[in-house]
Protein backbone atom coordinates (compact mmCIF):
# COMPACT_ATOMS: atom_id res chain seq x y z
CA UNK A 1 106.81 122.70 102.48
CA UNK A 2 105.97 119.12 101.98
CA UNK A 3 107.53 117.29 99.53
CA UNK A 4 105.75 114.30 98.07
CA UNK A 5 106.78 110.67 98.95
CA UNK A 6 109.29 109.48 96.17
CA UNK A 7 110.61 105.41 95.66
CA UNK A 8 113.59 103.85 97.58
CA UNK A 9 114.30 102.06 94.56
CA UNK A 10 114.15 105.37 92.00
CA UNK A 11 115.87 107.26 94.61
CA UNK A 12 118.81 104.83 95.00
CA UNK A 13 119.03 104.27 90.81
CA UNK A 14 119.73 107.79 90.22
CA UNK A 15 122.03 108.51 93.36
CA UNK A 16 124.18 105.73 92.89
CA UNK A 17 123.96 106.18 89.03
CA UNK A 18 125.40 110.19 89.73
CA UNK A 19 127.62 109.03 92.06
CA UNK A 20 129.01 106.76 89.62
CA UNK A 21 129.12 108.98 86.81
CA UNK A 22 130.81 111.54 89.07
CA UNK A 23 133.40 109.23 90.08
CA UNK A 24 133.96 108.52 86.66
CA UNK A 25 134.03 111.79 85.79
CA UNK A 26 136.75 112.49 88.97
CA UNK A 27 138.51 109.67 88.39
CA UNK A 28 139.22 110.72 84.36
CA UNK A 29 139.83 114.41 85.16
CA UNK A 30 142.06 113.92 87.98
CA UNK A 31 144.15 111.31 85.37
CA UNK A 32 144.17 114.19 82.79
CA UNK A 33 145.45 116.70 85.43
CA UNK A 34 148.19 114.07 87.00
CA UNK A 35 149.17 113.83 82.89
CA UNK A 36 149.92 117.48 82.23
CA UNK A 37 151.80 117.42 85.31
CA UNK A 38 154.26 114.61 84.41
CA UNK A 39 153.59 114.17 79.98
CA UNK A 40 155.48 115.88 77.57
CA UNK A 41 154.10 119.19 76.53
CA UNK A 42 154.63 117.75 73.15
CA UNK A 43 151.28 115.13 73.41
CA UNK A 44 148.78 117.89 72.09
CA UNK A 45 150.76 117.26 69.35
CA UNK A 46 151.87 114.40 69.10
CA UNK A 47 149.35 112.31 66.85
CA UNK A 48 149.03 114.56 64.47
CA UNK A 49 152.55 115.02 63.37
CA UNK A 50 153.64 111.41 63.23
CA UNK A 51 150.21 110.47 61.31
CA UNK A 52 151.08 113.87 59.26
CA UNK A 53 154.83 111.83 58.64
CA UNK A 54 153.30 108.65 57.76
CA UNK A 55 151.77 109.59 55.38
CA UNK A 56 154.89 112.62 53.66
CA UNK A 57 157.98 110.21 54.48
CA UNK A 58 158.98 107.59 52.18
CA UNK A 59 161.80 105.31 52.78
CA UNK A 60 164.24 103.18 50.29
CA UNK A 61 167.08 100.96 50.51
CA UNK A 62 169.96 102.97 48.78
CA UNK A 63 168.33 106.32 47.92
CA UNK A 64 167.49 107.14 51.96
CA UNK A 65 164.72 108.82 53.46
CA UNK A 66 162.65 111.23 51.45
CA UNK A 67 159.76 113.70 52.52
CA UNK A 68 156.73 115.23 50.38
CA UNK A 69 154.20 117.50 51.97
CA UNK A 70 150.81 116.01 52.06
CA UNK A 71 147.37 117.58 52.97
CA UNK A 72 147.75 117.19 56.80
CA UNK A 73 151.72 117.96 56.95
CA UNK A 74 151.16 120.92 55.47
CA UNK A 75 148.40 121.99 57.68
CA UNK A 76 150.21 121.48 60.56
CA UNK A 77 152.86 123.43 59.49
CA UNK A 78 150.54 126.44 59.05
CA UNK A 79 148.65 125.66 62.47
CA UNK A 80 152.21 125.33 64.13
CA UNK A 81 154.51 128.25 63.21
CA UNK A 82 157.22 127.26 65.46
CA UNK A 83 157.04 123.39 64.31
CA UNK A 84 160.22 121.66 64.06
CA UNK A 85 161.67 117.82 63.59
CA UNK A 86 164.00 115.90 62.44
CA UNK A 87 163.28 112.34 61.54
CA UNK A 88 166.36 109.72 60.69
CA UNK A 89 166.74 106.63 58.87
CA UNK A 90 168.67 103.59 60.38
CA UNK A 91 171.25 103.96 57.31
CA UNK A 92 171.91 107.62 58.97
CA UNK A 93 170.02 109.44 56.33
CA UNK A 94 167.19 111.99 57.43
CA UNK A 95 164.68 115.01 56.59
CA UNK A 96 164.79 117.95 58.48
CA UNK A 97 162.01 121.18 58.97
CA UNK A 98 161.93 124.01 61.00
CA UNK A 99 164.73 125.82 63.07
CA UNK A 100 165.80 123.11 65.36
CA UNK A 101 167.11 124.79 68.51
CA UNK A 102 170.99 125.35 69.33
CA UNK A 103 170.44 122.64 72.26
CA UNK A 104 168.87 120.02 69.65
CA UNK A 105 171.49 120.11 66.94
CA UNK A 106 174.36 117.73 68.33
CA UNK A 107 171.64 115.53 69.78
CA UNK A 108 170.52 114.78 65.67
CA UNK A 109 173.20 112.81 65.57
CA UNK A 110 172.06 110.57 68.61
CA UNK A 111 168.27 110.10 67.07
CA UNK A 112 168.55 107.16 65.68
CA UNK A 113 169.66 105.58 68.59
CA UNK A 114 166.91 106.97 70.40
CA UNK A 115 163.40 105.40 70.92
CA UNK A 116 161.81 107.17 73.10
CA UNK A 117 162.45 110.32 74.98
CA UNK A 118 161.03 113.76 76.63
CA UNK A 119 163.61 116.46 76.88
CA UNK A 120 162.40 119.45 79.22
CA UNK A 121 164.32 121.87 81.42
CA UNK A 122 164.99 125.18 82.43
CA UNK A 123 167.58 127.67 81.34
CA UNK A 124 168.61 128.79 77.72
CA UNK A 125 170.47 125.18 76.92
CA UNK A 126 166.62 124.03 76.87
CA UNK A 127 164.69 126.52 75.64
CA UNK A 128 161.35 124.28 74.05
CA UNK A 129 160.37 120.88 75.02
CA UNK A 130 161.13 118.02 72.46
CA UNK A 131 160.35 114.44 72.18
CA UNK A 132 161.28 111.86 70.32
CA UNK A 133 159.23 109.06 68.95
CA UNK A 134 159.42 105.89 65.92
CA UNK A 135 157.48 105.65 63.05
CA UNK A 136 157.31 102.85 60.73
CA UNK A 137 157.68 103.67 56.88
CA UNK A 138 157.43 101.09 54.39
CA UNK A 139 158.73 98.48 57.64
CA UNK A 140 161.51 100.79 58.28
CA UNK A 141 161.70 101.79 61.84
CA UNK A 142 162.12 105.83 61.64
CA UNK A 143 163.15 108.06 64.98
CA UNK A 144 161.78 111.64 64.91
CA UNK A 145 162.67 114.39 66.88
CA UNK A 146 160.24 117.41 67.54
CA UNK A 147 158.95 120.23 69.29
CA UNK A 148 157.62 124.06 68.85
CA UNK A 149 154.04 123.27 69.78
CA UNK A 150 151.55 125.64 69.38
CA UNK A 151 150.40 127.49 72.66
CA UNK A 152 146.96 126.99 72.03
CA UNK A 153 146.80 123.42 72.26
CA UNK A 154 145.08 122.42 75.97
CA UNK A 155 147.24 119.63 76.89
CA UNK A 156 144.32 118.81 79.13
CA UNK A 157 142.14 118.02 76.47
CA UNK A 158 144.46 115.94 74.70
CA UNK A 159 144.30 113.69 77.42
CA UNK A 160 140.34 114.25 77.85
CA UNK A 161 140.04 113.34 74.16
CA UNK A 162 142.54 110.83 74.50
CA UNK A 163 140.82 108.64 77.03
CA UNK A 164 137.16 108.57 75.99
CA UNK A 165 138.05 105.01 74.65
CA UNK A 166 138.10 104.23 78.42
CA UNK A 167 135.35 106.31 79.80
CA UNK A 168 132.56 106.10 77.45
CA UNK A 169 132.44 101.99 77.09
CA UNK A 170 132.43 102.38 80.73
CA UNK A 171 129.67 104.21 81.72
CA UNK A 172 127.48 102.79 78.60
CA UNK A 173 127.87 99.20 80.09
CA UNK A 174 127.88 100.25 83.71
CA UNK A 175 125.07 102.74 84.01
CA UNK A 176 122.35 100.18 82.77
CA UNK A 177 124.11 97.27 84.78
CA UNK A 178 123.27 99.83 87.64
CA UNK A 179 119.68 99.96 86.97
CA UNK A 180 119.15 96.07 86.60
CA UNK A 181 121.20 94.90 89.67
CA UNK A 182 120.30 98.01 92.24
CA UNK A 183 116.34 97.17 92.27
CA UNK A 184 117.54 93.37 93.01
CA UNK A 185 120.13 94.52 95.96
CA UNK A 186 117.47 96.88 97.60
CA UNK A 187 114.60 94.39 97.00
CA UNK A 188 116.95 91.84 99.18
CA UNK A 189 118.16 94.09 101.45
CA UNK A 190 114.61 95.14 102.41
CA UNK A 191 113.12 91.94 102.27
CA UNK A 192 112.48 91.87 106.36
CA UNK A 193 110.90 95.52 105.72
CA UNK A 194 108.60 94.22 103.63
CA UNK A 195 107.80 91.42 106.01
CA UNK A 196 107.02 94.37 108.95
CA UNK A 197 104.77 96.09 105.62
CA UNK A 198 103.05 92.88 105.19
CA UNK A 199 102.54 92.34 108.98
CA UNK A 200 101.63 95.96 110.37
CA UNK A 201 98.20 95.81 109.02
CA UNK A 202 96.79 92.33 110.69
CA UNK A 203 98.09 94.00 114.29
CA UNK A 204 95.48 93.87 116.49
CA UNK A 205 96.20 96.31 120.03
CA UNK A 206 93.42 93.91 121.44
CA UNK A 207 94.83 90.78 120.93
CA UNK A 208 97.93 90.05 123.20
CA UNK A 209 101.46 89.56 121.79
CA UNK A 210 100.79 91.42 118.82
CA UNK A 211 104.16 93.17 117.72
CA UNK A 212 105.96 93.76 114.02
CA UNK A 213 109.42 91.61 113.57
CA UNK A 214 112.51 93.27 113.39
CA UNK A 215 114.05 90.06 111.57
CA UNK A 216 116.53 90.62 108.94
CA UNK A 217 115.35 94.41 109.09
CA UNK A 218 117.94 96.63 107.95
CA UNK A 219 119.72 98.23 111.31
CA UNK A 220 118.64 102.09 110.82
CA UNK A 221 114.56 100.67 111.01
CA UNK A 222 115.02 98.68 114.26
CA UNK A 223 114.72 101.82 116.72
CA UNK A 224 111.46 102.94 114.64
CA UNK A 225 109.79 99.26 114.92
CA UNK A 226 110.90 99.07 119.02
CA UNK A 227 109.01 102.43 119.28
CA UNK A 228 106.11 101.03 117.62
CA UNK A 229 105.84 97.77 119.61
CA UNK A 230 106.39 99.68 122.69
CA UNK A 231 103.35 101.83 121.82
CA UNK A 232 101.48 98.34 120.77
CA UNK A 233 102.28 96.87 124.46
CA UNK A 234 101.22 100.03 126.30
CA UNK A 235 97.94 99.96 123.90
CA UNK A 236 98.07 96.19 125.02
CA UNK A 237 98.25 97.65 128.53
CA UNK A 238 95.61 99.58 128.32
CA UNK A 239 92.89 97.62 126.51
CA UNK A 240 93.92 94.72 129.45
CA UNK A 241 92.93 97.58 131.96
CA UNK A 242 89.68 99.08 130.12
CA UNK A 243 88.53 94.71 129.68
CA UNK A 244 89.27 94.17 132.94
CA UNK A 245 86.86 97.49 134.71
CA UNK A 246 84.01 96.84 132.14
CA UNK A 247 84.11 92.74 133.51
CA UNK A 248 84.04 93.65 136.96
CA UNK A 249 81.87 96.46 136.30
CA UNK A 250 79.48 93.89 134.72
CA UNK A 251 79.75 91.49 137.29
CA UNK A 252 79.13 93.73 140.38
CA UNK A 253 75.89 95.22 137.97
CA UNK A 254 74.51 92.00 138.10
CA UNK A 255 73.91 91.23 141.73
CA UNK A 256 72.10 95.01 142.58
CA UNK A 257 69.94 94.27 139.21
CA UNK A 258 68.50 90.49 140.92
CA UNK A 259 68.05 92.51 143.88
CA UNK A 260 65.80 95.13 142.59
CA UNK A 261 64.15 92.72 139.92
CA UNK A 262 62.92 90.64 143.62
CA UNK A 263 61.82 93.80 144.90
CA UNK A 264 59.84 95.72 142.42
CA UNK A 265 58.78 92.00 141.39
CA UNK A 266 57.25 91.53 145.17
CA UNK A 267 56.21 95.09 146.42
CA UNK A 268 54.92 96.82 143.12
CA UNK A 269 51.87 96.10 141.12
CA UNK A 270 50.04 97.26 138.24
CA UNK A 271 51.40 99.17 135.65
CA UNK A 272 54.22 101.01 137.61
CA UNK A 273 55.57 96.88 138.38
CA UNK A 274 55.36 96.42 134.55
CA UNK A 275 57.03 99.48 133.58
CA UNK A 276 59.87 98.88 136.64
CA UNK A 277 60.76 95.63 135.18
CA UNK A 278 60.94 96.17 131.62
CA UNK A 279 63.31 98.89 132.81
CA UNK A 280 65.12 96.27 134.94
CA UNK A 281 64.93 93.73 132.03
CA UNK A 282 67.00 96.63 129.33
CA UNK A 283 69.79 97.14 132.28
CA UNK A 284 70.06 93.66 132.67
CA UNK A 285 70.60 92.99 128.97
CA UNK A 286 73.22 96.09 128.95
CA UNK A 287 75.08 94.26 131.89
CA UNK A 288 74.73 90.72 129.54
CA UNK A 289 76.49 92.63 126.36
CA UNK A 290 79.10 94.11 128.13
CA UNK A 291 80.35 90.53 129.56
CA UNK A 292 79.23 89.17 126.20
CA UNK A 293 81.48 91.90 124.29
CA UNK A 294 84.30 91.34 126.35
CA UNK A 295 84.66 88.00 126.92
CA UNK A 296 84.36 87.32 123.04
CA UNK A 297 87.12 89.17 123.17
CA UNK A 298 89.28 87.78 125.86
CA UNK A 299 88.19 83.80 124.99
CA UNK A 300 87.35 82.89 121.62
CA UNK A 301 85.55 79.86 121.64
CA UNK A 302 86.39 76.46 119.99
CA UNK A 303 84.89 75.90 116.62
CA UNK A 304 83.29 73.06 114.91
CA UNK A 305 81.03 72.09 112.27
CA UNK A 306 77.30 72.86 112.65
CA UNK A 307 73.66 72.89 110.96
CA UNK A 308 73.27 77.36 110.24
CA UNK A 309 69.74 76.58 109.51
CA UNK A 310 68.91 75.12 113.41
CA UNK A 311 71.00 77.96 114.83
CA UNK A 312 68.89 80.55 113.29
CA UNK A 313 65.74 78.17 113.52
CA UNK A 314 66.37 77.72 117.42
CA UNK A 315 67.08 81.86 117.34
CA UNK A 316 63.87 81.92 116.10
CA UNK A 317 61.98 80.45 118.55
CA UNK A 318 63.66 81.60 121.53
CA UNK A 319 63.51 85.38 120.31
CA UNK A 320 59.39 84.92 118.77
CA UNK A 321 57.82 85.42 122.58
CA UNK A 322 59.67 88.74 122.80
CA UNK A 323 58.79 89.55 119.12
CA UNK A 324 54.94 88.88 119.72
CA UNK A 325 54.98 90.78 123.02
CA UNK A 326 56.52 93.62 121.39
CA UNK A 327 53.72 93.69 118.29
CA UNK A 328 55.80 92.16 115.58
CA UNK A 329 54.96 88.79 113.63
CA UNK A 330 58.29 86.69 112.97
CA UNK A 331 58.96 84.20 110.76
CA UNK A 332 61.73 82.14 109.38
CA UNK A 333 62.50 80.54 106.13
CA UNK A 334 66.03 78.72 104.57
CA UNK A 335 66.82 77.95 101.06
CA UNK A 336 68.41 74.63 102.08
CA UNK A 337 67.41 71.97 104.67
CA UNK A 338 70.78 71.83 106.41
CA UNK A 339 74.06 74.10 105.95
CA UNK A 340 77.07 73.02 107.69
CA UNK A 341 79.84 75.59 108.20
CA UNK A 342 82.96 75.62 111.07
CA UNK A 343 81.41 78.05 113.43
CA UNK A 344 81.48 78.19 116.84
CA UNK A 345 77.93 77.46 117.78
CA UNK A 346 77.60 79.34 120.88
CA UNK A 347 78.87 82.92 118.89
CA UNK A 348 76.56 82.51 116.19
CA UNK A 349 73.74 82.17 118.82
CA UNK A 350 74.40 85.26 120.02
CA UNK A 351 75.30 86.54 116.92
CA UNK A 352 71.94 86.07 115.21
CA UNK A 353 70.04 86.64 118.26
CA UNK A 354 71.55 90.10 119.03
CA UNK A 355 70.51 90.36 114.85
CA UNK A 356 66.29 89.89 116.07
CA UNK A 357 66.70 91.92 119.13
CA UNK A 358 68.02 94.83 117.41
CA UNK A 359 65.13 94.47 114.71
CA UNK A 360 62.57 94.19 117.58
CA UNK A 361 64.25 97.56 119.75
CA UNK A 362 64.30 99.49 116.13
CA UNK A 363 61.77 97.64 113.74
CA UNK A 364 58.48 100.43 115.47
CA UNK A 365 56.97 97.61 116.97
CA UNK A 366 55.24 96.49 113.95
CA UNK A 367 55.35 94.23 110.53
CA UNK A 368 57.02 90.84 110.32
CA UNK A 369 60.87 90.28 111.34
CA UNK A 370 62.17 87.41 108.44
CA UNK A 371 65.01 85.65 109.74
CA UNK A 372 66.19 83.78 106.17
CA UNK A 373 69.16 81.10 105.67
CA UNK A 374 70.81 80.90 101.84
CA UNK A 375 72.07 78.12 100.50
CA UNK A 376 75.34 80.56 99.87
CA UNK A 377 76.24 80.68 103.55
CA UNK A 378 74.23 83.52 104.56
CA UNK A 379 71.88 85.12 107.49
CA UNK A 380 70.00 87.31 106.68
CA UNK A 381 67.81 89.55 109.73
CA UNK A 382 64.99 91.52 108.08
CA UNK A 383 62.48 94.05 109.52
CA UNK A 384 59.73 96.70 108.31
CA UNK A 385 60.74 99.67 110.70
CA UNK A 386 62.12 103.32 109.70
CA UNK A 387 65.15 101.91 108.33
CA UNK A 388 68.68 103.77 109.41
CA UNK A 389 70.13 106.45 107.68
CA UNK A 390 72.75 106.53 105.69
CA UNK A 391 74.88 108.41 107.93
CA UNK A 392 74.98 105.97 110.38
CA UNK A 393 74.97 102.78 108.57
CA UNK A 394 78.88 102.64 108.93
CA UNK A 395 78.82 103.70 112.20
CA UNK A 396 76.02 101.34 113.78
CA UNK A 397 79.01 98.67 114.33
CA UNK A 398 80.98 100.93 116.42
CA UNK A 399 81.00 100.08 120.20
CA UNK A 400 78.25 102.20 121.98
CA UNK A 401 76.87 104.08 118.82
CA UNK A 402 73.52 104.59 118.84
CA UNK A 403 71.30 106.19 116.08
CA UNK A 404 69.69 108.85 118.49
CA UNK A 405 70.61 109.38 122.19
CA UNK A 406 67.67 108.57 123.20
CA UNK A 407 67.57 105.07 121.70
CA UNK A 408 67.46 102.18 124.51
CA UNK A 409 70.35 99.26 125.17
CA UNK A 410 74.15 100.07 125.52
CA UNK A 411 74.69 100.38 121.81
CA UNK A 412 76.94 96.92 121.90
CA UNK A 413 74.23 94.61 119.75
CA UNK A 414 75.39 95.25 116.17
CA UNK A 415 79.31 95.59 117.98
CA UNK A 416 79.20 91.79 119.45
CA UNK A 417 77.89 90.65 115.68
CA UNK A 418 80.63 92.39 113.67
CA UNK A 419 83.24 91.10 116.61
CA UNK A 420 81.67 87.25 116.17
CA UNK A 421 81.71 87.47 112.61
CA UNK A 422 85.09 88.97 111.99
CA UNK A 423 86.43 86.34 114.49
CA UNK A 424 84.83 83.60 111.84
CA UNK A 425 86.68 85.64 108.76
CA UNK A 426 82.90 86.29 107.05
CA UNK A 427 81.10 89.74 106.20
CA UNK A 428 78.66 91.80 107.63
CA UNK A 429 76.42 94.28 105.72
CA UNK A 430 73.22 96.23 106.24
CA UNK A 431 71.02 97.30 103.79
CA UNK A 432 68.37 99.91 105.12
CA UNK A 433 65.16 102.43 103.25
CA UNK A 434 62.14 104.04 104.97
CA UNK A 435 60.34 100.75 104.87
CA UNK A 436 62.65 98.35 106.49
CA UNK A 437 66.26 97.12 107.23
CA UNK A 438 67.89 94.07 106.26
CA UNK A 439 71.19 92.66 108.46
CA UNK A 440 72.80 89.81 105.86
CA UNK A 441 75.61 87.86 107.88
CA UNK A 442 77.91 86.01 105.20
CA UNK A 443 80.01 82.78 106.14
């Protein structure tokens, strides 16, 4: 099963928001718990009597302490069958209800003197828990003693009840703190992963030295990142090795290729010397491209500012002998007299000159080639040939495509210009139909 990718930054709001809450929630049971254990039984009931006496007792100077049942008093009596107390004025006067327990009786006396207190035991001397708690009626300081809960009253829930005051301000103020300050912490504590995010993308295998920092990168990431830079340097490795064969290979291809271009140039005639040579003349181009394509890569050349429209003019007129030769008119036009952009001049040579070749191998040996300048930056390499399909318009800047096997040259034209182009940050883009293709370099 996959499951789909979900947020860091969702993920850690509601897992540290549960963990909280059930912290909370740990914390504030295991208080309840530790309070049954150590409380007076008497605290389920607690609150309600001595509200239920605040409001039924009435005190006065002189005439003692008096009791009426209200509303609540006498609810609690009903709720509470074996409810007793005994509640005692300073001047020794007091109200009584209930069967107070053997044990209690010559403790009334001592009430009150008593402010506080939790009687429990074992044996028949003790047989109910009792407490004893003030009151004030009318200002008068009143001690009550009491007991006989009813069994049904949880203790636990008492306290659960008891504490919400704590709890629920809590988690209201904490929970949302948690979602404003957790985004912040994990947006600063991944702050060197987004710098690898940010960095993997513009890694080039083919361009030495290329690795992803591990600065400020959270600890558990740093083994992943080492694998991938160690994968990066034996890519590194690797591309070194491939540059290096297809150099030599390219260099040792050109000394055979002068030898046979002397040979079939001074023993053959006729056709069969014209056909040998153009053959000689396509391997020797194939031989140029490779060194061209690689060393583009391995050196890039210094740039500086120079004239687009004499580049492609010069192109031009090197390239419109072959073009003629090969039954195709050429011509050249420019929107603007000069166009000054920081190129490297040799590059864009080559560039726009591997544009016209490819138009002459593919263009069917007919029509006019345009080579056209705009005043926008761009070069643009038109012919009137079959045009290329759809298919392979993506693909016709890959090294060593070609449209159809049997299409001449290496397949590294179209390559060298997207390499020369990239290398000055511009665009490439082809445009082809059945009557023609159009090239457009943009700077």
């Amino acid at each position: 099963m996959r499951f789909p990718n979900t947020s860091l930054w969702w993920r850690l709001n509601w897992q540290l928001s549960l963990l909280f809450v059930g912290t909370t929630a740990s914390v504030i049971v295991g208080l309840c718990i530790y309070g049954v254990m150590i409380l007076s039984p008497n605290v389920s009931m607690e609150h309600r009597l001595l509200n239920a006496l605040e409001g039924s007792l009435s005190y006065e100077p002189g005439r003692g302490l008096r009791i009426e049942d209200s509303e609540q008093l006498t609810a609690l009596k009903n709720d509470t069958p074996n409810l007793f107390f005994y509640a005692a004025a300073p001047d020794g006067t007091a109200v009584a209800y209930g069967t107070i327990p053997p044990a209690y009786i010559q403790l009334t006396k001592f009430v009150p003197l008593i402010k506080d207190a939790d009687i429990r035991g074992t044996g028949a001397s003790t047989p109910v828990p009792a407490s004893v708690d003030d009151i004030e009626i009318d200002t008068t300081e009143i001690r009550v003693l009491y007991g006989g809960r009813n069994g049904n009253e949880s203790i636990f829930l008492t306290m659960l009840g008891g504490t919400y005051k704590i709890y629920v301000p809590l988690l209201a103020v904490t929970l949302p703190a948690l979602f404003f300050a957790v985004p912040r912490l994990v947006r600063r504590s991944l702050s060197g992963l987004s710098d690898v995010v940010r960095k993997a993308p513009e890694i080039d295998p083919r361009q030495p030295g290329s690795r992803l920092p591990v600065d400020r990168v959270p600890s558990e990431v740093v083994p992943l990142i080492h694998a991938f830079n160690s994968i990066l340097e034996r890519l590194e490795q690797q591309f070194a090795a491939r540059e290096r064969f297809l150099i030599d290979a390219a260099h040792e291809l050109r000394t055979p290729i002068a030898v046979m271009q002397t040979r079939i140039d001074t023993t053959l005639e006729g056709n069969t010397r014209d056909i040998m040579m153009d053959d000689i003349g396509r391997l020797r181009e194939t031989a140029e491209q490779l060194l061209d394509f690689e060393r583009s890569e391995q050196s890039p050349e210094q740039f500086e500012q120079v004239d687009l429209v004499e580049v492609a003019r010069n192109v031009v007129a090197d390239q419109a002998p072959l073009a003629i030769r090969n039954g195709y008119e050429i011509s050249f036009d420019s929107d603007v007299d000069e166009l000054y952009r920081l190129v490297s001049p040799s590059a864009m040579s080559r560039a726009i000159g591997n544009l016209v070749r490819n138009a002459i191998d593919h263009g069917g040996n007919t029509g006019m080639i345009s080579v056209r300048v705009s005043e926008r930056g761009g070069i643009s390499v038109s012919d009137e040939g079959p045009g290329i399909p759809a298919a392979h318009r993506d693909l016709v800047f890959e090294p060593f495509y070609r449209v159809t096997p049997r299409s001449t040259g290496a397949g590294l034209g179209l390559s060298i210009v997207k390499q020369i182009v990239s290398r000055h940050r511009g665009s490439i883009t082809l445009e082809g139909n059945p009557t023609g293709t159009t090239v457009t370099i943009r700077l």
